[in-house]
ModelCIF file with pLDDT and N, C-alpha, C, O atoms, coordinates in Angstrom:
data_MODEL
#
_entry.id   MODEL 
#
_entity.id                         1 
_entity.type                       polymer 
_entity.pdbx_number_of_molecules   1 
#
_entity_poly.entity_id                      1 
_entity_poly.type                           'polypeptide(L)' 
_entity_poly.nstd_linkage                   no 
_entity_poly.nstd_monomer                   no 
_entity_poly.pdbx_seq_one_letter_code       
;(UNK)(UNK)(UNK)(UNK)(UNK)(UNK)(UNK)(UNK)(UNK)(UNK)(UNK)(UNK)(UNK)(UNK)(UNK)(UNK)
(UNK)(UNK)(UNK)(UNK)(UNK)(UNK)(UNK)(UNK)(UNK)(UNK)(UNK)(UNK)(UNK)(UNK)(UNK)(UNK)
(UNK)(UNK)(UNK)(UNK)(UNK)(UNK)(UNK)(UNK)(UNK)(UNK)(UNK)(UNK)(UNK)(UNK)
;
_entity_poly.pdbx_seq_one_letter_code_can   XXXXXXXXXXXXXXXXXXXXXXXXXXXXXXXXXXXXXXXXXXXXXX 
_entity_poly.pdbx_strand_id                 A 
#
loop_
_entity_poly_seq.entity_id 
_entity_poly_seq.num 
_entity_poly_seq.mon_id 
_entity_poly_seq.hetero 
1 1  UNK n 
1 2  UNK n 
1 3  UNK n 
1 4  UNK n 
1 5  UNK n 
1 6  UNK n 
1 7  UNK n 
1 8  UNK n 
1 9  UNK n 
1 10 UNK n 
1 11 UNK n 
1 12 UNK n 
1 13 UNK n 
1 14 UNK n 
1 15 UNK n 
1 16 UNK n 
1 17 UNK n 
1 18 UNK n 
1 19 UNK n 
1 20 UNK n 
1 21 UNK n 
1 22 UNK n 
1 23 UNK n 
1 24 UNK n 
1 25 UNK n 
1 26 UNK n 
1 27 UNK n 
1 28 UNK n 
1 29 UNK n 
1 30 UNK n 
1 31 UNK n 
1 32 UNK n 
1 33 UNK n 
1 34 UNK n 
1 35 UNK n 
1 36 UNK n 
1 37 UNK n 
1 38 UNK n 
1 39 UNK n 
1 40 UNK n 
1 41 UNK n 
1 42 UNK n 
1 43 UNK n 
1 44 UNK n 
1 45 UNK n 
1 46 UNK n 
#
_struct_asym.id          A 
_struct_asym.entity_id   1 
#
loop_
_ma_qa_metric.id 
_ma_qa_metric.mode 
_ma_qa_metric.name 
_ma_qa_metric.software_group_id 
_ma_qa_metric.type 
1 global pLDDT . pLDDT 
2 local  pLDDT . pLDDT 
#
_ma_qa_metric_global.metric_id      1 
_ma_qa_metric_global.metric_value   93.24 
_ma_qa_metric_global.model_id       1 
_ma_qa_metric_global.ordinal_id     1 
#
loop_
_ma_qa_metric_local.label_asym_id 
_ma_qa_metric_local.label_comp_id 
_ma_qa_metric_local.label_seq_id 
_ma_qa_metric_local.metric_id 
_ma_qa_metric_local.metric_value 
_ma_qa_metric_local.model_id 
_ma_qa_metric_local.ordinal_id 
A UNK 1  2 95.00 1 1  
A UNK 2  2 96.00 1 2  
A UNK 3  2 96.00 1 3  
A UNK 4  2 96.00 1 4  
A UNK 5  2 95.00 1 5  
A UNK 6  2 96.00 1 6  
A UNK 7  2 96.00 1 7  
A UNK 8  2 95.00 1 8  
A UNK 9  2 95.00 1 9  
A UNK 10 2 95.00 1 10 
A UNK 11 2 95.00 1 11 
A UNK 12 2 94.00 1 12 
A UNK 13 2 94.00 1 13 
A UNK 14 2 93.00 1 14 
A UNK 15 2 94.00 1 15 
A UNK 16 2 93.00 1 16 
A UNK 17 2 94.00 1 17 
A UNK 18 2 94.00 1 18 
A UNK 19 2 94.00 1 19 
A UNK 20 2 95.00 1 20 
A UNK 21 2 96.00 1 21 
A UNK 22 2 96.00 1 22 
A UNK 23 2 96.00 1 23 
A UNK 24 2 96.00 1 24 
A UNK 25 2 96.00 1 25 
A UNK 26 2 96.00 1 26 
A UNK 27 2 96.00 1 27 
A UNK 28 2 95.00 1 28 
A UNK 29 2 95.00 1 29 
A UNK 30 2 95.00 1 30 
A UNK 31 2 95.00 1 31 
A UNK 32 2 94.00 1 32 
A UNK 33 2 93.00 1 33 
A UNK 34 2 92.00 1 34 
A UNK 35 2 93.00 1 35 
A UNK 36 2 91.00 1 36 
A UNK 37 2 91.00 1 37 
A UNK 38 2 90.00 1 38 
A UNK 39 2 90.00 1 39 
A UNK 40 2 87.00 1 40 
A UNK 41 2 87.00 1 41 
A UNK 42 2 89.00 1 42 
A UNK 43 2 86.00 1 43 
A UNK 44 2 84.00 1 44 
A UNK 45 2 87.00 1 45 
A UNK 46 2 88.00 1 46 
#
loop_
_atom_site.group_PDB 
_atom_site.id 
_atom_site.type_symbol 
_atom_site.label_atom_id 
_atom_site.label_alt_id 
_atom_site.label_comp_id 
_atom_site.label_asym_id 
_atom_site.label_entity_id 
_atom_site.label_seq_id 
_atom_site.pdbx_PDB_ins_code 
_atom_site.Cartn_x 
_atom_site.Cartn_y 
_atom_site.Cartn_z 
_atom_site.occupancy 
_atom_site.B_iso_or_equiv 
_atom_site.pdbx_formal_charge 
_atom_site.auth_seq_id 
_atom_site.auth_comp_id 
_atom_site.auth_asym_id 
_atom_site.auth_atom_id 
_atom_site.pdbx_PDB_model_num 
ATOM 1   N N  . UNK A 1 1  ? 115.502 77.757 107.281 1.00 95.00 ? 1  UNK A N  1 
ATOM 2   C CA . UNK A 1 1  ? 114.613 78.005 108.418 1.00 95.00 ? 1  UNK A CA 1 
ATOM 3   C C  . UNK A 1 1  ? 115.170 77.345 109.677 1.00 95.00 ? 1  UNK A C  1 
ATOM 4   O O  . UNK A 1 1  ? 115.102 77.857 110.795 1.00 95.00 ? 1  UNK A O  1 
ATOM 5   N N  . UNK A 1 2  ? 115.639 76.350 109.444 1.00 96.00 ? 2  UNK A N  1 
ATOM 6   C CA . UNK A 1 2  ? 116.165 75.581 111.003 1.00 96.00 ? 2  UNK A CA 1 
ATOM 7   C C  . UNK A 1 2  ? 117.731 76.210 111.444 1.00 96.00 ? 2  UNK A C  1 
ATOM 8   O O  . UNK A 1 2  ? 118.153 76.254 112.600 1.00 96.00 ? 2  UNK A O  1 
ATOM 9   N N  . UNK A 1 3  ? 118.592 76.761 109.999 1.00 96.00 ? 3  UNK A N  1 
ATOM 10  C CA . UNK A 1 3  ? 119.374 77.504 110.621 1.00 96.00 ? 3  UNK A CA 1 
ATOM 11  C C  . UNK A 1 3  ? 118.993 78.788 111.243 1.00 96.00 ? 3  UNK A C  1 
ATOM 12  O O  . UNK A 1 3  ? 119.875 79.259 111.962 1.00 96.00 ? 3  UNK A O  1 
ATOM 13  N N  . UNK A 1 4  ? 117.742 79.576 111.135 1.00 96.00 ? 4  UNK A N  1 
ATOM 14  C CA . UNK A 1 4  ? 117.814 80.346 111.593 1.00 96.00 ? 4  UNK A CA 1 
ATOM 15  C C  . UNK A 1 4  ? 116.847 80.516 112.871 1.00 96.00 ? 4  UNK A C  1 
ATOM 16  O O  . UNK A 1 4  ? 116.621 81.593 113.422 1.00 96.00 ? 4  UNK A O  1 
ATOM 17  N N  . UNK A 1 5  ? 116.303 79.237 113.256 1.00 95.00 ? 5  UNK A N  1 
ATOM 18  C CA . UNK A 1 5  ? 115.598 78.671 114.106 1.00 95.00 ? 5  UNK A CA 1 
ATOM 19  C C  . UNK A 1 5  ? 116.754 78.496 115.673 1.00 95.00 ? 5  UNK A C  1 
ATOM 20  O O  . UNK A 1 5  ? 116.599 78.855 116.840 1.00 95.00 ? 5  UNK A O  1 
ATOM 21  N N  . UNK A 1 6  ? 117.681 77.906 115.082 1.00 96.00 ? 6  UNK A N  1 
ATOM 22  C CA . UNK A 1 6  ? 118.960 78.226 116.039 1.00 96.00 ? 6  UNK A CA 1 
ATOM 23  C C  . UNK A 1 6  ? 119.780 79.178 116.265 1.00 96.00 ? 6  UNK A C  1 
ATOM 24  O O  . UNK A 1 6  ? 120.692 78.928 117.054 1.00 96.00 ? 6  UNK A O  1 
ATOM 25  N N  . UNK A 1 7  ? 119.718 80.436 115.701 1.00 96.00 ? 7  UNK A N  1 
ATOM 26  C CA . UNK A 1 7  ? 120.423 81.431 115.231 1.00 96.00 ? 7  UNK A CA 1 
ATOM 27  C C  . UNK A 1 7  ? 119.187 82.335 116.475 1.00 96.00 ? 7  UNK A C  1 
ATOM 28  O O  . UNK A 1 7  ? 119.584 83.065 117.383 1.00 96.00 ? 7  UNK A O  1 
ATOM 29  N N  . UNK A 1 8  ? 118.129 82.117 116.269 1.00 95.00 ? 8  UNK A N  1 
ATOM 30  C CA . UNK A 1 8  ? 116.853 82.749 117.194 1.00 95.00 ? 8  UNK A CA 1 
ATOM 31  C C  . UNK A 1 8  ? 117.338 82.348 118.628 1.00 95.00 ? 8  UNK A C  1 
ATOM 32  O O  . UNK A 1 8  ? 117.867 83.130 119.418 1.00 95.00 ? 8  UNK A O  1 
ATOM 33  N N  . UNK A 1 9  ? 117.061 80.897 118.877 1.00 95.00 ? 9  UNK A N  1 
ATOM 34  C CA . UNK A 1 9  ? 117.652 80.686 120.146 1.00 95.00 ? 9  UNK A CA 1 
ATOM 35  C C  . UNK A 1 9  ? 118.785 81.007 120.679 1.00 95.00 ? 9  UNK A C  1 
ATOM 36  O O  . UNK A 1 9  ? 118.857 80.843 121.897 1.00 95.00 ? 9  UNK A O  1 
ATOM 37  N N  . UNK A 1 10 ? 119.834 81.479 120.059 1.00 95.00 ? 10 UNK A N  1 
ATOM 38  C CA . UNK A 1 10 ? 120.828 82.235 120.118 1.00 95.00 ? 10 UNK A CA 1 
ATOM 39  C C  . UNK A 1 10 ? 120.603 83.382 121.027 1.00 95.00 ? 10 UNK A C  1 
ATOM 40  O O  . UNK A 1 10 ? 120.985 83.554 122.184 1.00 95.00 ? 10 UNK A O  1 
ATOM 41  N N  . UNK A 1 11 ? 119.781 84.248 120.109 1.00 95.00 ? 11 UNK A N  1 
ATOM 42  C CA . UNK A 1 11 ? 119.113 85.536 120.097 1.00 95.00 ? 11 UNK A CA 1 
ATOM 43  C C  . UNK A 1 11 ? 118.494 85.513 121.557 1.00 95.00 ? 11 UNK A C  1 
ATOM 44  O O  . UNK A 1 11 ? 119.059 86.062 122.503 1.00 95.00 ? 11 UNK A O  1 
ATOM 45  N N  . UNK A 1 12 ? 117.330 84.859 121.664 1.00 94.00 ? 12 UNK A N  1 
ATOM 46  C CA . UNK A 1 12 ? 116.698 84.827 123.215 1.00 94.00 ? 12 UNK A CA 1 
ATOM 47  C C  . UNK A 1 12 ? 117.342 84.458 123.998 1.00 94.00 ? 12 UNK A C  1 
ATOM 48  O O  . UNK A 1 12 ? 117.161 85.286 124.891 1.00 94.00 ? 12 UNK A O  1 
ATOM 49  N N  . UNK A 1 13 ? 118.223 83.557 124.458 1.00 94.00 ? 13 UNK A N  1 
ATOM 50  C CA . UNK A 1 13 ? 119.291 82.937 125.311 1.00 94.00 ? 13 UNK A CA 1 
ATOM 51  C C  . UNK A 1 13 ? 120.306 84.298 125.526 1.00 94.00 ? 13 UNK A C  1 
ATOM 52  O O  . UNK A 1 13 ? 120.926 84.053 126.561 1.00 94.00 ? 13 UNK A O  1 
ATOM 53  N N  . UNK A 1 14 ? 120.671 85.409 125.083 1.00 93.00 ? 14 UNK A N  1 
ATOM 54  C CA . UNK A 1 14 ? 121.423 86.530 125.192 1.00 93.00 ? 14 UNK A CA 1 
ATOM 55  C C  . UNK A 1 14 ? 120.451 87.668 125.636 1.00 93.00 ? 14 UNK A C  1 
ATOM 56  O O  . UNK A 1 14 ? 120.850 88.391 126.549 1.00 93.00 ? 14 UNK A O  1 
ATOM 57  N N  . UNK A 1 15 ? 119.059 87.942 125.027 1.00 94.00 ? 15 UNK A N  1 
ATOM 58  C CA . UNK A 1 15 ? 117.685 88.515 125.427 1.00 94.00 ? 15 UNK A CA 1 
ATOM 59  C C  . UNK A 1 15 ? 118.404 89.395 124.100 1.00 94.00 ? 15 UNK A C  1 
ATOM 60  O O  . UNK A 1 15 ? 118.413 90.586 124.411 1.00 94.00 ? 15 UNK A O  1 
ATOM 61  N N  . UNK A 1 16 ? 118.781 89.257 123.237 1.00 93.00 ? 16 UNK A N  1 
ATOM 62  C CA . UNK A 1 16 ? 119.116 90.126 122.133 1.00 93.00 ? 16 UNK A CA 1 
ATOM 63  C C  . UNK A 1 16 ? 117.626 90.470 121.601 1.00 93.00 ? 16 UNK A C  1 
ATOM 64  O O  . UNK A 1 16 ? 117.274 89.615 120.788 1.00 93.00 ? 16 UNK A O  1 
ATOM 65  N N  . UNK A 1 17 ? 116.888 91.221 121.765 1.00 94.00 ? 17 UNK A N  1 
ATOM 66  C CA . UNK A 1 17 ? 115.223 91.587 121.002 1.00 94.00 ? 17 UNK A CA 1 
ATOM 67  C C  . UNK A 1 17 ? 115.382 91.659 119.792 1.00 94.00 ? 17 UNK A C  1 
ATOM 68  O O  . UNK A 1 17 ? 114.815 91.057 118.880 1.00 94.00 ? 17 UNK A O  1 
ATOM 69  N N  . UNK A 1 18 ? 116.592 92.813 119.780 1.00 94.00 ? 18 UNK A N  1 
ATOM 70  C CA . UNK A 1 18 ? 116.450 93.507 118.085 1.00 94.00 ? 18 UNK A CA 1 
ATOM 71  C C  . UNK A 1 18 ? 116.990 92.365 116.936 1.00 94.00 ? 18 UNK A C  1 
ATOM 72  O O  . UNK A 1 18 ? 116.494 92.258 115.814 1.00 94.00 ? 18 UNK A O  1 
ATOM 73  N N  . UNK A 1 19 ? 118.183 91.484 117.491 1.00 94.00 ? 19 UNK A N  1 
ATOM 74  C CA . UNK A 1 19 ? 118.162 89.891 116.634 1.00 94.00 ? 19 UNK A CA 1 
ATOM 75  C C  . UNK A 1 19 ? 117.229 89.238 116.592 1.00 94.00 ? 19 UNK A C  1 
ATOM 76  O O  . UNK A 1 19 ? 116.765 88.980 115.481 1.00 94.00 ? 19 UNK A O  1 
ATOM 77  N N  . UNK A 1 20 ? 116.621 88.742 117.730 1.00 95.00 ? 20 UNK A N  1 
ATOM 78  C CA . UNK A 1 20 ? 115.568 88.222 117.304 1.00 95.00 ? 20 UNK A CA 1 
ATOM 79  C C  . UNK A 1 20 ? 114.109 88.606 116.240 1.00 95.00 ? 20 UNK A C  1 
ATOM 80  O O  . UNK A 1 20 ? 113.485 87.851 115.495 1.00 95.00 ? 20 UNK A O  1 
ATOM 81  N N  . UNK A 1 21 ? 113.938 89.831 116.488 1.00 96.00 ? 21 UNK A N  1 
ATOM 82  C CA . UNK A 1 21 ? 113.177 90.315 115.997 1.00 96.00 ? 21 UNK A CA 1 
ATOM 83  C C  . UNK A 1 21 ? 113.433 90.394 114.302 1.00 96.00 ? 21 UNK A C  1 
ATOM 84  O O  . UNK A 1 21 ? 112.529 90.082 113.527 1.00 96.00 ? 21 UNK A O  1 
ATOM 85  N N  . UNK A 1 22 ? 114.893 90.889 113.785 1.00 96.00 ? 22 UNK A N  1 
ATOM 86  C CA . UNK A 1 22 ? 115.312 90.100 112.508 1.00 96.00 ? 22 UNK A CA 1 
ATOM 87  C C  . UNK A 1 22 ? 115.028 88.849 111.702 1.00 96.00 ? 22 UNK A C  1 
ATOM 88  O O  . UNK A 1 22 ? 114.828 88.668 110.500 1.00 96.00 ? 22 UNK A O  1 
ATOM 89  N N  . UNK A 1 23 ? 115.096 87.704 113.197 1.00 96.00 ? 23 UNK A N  1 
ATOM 90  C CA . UNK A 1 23 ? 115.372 86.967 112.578 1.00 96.00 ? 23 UNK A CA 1 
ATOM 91  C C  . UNK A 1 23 ? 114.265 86.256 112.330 1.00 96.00 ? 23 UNK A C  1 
ATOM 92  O O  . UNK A 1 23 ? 114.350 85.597 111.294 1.00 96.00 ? 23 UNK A O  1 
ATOM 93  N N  . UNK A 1 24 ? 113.190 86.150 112.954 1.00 96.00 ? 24 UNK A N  1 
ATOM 94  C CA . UNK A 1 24 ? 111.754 86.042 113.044 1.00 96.00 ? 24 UNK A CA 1 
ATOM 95  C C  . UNK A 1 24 ? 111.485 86.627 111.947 1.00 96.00 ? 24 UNK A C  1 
ATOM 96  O O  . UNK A 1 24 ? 110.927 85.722 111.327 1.00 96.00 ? 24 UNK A O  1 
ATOM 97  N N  . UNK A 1 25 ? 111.496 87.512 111.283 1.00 96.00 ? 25 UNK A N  1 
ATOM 98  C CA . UNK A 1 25 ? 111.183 88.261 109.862 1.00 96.00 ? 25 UNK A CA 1 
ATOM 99  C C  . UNK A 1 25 ? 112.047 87.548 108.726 1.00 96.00 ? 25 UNK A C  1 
ATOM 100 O O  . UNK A 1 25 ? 111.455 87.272 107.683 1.00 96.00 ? 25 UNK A O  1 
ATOM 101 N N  . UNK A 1 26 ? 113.211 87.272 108.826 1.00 96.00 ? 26 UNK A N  1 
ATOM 102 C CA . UNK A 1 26 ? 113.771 86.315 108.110 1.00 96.00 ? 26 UNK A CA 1 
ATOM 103 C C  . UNK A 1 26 ? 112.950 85.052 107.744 1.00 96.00 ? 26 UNK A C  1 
ATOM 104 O O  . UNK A 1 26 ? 112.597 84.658 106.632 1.00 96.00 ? 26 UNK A O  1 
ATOM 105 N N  . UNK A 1 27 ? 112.716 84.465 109.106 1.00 96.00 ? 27 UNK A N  1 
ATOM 106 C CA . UNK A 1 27 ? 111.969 83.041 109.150 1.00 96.00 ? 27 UNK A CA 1 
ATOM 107 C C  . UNK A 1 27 ? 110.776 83.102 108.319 1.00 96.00 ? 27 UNK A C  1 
ATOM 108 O O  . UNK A 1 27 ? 110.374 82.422 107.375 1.00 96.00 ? 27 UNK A O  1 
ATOM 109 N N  . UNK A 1 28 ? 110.336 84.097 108.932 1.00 95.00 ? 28 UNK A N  1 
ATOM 110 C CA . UNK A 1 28 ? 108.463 84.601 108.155 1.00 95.00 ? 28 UNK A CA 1 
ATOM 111 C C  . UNK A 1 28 ? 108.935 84.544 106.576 1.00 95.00 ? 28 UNK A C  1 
ATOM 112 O O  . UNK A 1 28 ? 108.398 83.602 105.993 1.00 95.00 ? 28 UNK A O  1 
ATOM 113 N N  . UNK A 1 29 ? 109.649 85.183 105.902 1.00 95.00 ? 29 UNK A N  1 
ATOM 114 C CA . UNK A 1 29 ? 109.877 85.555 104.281 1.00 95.00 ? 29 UNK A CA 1 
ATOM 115 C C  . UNK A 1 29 ? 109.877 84.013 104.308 1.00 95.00 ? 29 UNK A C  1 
ATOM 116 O O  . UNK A 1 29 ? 108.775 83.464 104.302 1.00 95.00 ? 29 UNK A O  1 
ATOM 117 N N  . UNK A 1 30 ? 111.172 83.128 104.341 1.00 95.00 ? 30 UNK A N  1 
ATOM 118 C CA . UNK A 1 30 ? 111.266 81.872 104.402 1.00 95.00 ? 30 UNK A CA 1 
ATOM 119 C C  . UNK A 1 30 ? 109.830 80.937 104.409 1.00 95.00 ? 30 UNK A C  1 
ATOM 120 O O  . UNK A 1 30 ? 109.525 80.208 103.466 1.00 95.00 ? 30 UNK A O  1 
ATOM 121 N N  . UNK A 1 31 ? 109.135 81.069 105.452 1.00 95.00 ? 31 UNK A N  1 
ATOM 122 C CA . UNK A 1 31 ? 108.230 80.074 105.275 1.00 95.00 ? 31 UNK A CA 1 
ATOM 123 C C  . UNK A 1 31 ? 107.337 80.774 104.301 1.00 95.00 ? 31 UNK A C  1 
ATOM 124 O O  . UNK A 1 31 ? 106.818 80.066 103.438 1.00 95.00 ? 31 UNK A O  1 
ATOM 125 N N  . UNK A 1 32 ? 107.039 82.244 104.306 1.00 94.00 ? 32 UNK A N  1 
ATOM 126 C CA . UNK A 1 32 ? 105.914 82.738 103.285 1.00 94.00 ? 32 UNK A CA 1 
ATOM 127 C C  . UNK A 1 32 ? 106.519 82.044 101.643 1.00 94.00 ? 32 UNK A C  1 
ATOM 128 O O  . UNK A 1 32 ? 105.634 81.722 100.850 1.00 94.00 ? 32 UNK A O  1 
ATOM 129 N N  . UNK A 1 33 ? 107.642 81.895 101.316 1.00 93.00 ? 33 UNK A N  1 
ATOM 130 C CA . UNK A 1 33 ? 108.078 81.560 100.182 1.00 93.00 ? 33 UNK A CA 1 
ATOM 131 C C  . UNK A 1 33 ? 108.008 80.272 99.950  1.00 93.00 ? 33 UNK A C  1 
ATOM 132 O O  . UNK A 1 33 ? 107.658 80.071 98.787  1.00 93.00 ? 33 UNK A O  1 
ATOM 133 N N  . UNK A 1 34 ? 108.230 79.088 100.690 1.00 92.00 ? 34 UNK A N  1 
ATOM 134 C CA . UNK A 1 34 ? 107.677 77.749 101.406 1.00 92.00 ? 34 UNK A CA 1 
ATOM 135 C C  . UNK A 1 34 ? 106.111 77.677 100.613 1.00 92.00 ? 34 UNK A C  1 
ATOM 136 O O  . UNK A 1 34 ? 105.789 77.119 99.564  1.00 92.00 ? 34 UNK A O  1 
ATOM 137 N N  . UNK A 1 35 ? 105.256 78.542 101.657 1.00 93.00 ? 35 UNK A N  1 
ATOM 138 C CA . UNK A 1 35 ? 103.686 78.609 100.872 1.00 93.00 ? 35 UNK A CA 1 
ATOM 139 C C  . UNK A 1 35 ? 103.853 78.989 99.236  1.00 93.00 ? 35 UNK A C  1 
ATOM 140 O O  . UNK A 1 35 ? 103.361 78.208 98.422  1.00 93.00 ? 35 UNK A O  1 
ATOM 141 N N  . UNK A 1 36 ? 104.281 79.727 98.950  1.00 91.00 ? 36 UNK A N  1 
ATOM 142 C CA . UNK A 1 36 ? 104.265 79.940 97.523  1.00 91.00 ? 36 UNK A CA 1 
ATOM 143 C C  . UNK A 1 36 ? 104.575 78.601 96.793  1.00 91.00 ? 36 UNK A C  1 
ATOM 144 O O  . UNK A 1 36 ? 103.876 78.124 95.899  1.00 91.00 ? 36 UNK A O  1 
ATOM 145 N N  . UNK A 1 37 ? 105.697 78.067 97.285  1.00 91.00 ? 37 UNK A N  1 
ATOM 146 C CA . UNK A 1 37 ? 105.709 77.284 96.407  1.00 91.00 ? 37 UNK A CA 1 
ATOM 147 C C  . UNK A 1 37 ? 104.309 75.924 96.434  1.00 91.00 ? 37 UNK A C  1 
ATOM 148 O O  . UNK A 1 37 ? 103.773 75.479 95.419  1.00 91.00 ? 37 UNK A O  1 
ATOM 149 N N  . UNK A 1 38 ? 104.009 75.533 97.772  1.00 90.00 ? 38 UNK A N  1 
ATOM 150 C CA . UNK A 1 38 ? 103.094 74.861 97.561  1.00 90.00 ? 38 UNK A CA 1 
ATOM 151 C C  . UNK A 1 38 ? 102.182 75.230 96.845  1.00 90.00 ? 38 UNK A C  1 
ATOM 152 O O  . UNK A 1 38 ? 101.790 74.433 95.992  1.00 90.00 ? 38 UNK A O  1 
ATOM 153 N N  . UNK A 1 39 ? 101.540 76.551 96.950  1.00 90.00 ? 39 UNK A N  1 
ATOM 154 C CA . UNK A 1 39 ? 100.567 76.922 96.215  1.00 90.00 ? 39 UNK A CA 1 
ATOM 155 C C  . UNK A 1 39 ? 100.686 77.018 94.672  1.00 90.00 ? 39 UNK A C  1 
ATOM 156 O O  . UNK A 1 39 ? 99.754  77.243 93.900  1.00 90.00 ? 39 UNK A O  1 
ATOM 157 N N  . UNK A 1 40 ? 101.843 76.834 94.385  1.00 87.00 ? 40 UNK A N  1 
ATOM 158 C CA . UNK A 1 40 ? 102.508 76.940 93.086  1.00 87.00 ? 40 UNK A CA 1 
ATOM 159 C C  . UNK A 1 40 ? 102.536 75.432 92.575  1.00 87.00 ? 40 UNK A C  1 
ATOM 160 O O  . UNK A 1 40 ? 102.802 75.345 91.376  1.00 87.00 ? 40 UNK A O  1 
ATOM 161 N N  . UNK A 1 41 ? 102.368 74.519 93.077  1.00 87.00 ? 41 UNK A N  1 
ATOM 162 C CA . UNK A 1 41 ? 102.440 73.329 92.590  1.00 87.00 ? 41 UNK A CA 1 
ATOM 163 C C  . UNK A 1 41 ? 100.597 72.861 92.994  1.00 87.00 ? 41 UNK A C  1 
ATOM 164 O O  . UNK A 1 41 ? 100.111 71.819 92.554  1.00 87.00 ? 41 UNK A O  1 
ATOM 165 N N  . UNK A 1 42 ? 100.058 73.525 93.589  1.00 89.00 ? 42 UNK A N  1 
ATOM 166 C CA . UNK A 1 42 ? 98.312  72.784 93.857  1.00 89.00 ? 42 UNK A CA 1 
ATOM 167 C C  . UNK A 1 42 ? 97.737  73.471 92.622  1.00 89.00 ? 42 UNK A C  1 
ATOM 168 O O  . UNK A 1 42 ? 96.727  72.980 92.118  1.00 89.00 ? 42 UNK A O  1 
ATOM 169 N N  . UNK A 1 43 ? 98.386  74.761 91.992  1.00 86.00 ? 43 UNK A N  1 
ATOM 170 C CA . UNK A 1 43 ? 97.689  75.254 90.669  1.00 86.00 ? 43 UNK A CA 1 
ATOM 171 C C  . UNK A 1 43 ? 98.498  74.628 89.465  1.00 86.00 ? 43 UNK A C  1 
ATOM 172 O O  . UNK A 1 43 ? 98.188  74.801 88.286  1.00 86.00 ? 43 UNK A O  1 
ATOM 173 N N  . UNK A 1 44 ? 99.446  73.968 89.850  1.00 84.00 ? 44 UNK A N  1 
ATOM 174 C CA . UNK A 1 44 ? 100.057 73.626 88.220  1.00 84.00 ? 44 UNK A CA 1 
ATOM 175 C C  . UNK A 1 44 ? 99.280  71.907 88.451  1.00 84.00 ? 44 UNK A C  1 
ATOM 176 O O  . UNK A 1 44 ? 99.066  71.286 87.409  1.00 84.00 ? 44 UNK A O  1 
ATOM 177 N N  . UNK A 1 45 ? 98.932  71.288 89.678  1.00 87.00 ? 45 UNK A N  1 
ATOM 178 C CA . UNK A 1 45 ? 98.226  70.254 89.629  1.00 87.00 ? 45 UNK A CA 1 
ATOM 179 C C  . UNK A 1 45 ? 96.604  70.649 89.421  1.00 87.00 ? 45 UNK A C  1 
ATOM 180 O O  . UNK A 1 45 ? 95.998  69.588 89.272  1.00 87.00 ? 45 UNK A O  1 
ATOM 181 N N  . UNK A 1 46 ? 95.827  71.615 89.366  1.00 88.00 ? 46 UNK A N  1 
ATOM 182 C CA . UNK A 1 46 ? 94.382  71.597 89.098  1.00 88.00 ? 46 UNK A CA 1 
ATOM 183 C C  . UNK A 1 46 ? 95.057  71.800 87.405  1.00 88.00 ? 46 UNK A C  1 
ATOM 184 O O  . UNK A 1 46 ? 94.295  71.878 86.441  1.00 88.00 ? 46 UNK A O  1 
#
């Protein structure tokens, strides 16, 4: 996520949309998978 956190600023600093717009969807899967796992460890702890 933080590489692609810089990889974004990349992206806007050029006004590249359609990279950014990638890479923001990248990020999103990334953190949505992030939540999984927490949520994956608050049900193996109940």
């Amino acid at each position: 996520i933080e590489q692609l956190q810089e990889k974004l600023l990349g992206a806007v600093r050029r006004s590249d949309m359609a990279a950014s717009q990638e890479i923001m969807a990248q990020q999103n899967e990334a953190i949505a998978e992030l939540v999984r796992l927490q949520k994956v460890y608050q049900q193996h702890k109940r």
